[in-house]
C-alpha atoms as a PDB file:
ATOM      1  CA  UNK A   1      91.161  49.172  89.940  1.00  0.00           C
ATOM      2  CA  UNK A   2      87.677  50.973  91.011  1.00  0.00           C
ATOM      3  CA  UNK A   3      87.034  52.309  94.272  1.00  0.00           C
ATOM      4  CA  UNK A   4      83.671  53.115  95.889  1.00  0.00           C
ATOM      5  CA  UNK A   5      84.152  56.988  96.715  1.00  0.00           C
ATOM      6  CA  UNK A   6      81.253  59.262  97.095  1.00  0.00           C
ATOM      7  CA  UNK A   7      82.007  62.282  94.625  1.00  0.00           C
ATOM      8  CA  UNK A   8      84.215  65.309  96.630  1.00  0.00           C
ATOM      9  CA  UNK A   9      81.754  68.311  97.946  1.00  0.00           C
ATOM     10  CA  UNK A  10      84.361  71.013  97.446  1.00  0.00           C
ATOM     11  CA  UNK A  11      86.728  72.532  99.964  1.00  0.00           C
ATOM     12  CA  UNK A  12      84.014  75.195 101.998  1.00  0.00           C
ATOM     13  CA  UNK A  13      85.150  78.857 102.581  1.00  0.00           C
ATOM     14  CA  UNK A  14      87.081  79.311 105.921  1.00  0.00           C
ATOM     15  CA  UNK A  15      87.081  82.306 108.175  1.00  0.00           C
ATOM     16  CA  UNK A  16      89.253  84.524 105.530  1.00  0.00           C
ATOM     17  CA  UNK A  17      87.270  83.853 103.040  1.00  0.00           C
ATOM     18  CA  UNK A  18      84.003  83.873 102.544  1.00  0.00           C
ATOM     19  CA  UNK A  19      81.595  82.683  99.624  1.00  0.00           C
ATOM     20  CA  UNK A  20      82.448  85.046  96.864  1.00  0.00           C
ATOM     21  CA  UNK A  21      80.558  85.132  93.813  1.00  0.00           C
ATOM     22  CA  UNK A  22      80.981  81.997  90.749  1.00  0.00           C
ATOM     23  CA  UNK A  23      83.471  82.191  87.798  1.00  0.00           C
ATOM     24  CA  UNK A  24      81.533  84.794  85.532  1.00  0.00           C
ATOM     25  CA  UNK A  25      79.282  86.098  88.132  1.00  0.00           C
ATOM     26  CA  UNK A  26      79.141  89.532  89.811  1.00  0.00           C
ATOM     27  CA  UNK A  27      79.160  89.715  93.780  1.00  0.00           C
ATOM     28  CA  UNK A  28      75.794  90.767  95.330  1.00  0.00           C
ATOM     29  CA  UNK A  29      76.556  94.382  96.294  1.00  0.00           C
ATOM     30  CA  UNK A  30      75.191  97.448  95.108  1.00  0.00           C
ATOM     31  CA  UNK A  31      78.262  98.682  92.959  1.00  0.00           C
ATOM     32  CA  UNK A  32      78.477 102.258  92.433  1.00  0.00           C
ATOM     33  CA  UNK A  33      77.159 104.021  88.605  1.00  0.00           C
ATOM     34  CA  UNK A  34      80.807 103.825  87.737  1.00  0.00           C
ATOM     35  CA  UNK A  35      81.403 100.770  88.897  1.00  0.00           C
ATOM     36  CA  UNK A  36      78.982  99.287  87.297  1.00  0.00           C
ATOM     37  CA  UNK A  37      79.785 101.672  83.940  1.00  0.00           C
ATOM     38  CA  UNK A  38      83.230 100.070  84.350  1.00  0.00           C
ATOM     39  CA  UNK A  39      82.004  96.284  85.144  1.00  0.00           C
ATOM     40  CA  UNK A  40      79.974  97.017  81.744  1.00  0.00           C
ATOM     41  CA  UNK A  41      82.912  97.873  79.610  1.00  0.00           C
ATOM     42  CA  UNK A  42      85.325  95.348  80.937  1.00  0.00           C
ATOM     43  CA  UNK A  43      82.671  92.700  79.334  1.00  0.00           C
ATOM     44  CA  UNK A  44      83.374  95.010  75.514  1.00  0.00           C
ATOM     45  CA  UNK A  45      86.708  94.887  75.789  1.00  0.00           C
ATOM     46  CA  UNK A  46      86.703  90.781  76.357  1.00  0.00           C
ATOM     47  CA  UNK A  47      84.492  90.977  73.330  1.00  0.00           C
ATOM     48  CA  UNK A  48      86.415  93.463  71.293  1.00  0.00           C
ATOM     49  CA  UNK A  49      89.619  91.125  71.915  1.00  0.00           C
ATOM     50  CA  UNK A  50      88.141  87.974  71.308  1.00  0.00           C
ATOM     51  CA  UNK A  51      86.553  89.331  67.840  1.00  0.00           C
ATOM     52  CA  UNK A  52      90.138  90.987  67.122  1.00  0.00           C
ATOM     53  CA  UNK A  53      88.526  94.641  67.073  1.00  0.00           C
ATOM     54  CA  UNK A  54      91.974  96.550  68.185  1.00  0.00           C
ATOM     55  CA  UNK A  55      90.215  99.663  67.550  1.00  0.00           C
ATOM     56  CA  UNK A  56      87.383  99.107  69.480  1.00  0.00           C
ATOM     57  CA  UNK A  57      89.693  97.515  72.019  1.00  0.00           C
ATOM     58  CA  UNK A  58      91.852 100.482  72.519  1.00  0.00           C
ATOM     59  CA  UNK A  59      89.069 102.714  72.507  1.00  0.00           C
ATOM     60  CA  UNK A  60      87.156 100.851  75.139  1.00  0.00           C
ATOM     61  CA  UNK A  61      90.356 100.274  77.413  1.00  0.00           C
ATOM     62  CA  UNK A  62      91.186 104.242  77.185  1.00  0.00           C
ATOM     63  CA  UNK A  63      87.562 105.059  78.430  1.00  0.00           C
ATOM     64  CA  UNK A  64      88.045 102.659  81.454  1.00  0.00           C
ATOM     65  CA  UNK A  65      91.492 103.693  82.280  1.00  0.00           C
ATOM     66  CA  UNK A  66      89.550 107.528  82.040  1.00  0.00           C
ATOM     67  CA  UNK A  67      86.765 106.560  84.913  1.00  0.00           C
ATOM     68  CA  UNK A  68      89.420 104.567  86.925  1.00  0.00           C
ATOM     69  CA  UNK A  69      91.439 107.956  87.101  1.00  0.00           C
ATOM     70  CA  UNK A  70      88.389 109.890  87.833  1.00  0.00           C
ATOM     71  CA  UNK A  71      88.041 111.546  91.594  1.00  0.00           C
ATOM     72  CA  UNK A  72      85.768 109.861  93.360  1.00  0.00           C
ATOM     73  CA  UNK A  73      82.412 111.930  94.300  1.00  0.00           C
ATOM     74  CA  UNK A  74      80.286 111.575  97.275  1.00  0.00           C
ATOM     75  CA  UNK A  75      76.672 110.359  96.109  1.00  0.00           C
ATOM     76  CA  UNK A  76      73.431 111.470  97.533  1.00  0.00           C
END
C-alpha cells in the first residue's frame, strides 16, 4: 500500500530551544583560546581512540582534564 505524502520538514526549534549548531558542527560563537584549545583536542582524542592509540589517548585526555581544571582568567 503507497500513500501520496509530501516528505516530513523536520520538527522546528520552539521557544526553549533554539537552532543549535548540526551533528559535527561547532556553534557560531567566539569560544575562548581554551575553549577552542580544548574543542581542538577533544577531536585527537576521538582520533586517538578510534586508531586504538591508548597512549596518545591518555595523554591527550590528561591535558584536557589539566585546562578544564585551570582558573579561569579575565581576557583583555
Amino acid at each position: 500500500m503507497t500513500t501520496d505524502r509530501s516528505p516530513s520538514e523536520g520538527v522546528g526549534p520552539t521557544r526553549a530551544q533554539g537552532p543549535g549548531a548540526g551533528p559535527g558542527e561547532l556553534a557560531l560563537t567566539d569560544p575562548s583560546p581554551r575553549a577552542a584549545v580544548v574543542a581542538s583536542l577533544a577531536s585527537t582524542l576521538s582520533r586517538a581512540v578510534a586508531l586504538g592509540d591508548e597512549v596518545a589517548a591518555r595523554v591527550v585526555h590528561e591535558a584536557i582534564g589539566r585546562l578544564l581544571g585551570l582558573p579561569v582568567t579575565p581576557e583583555g
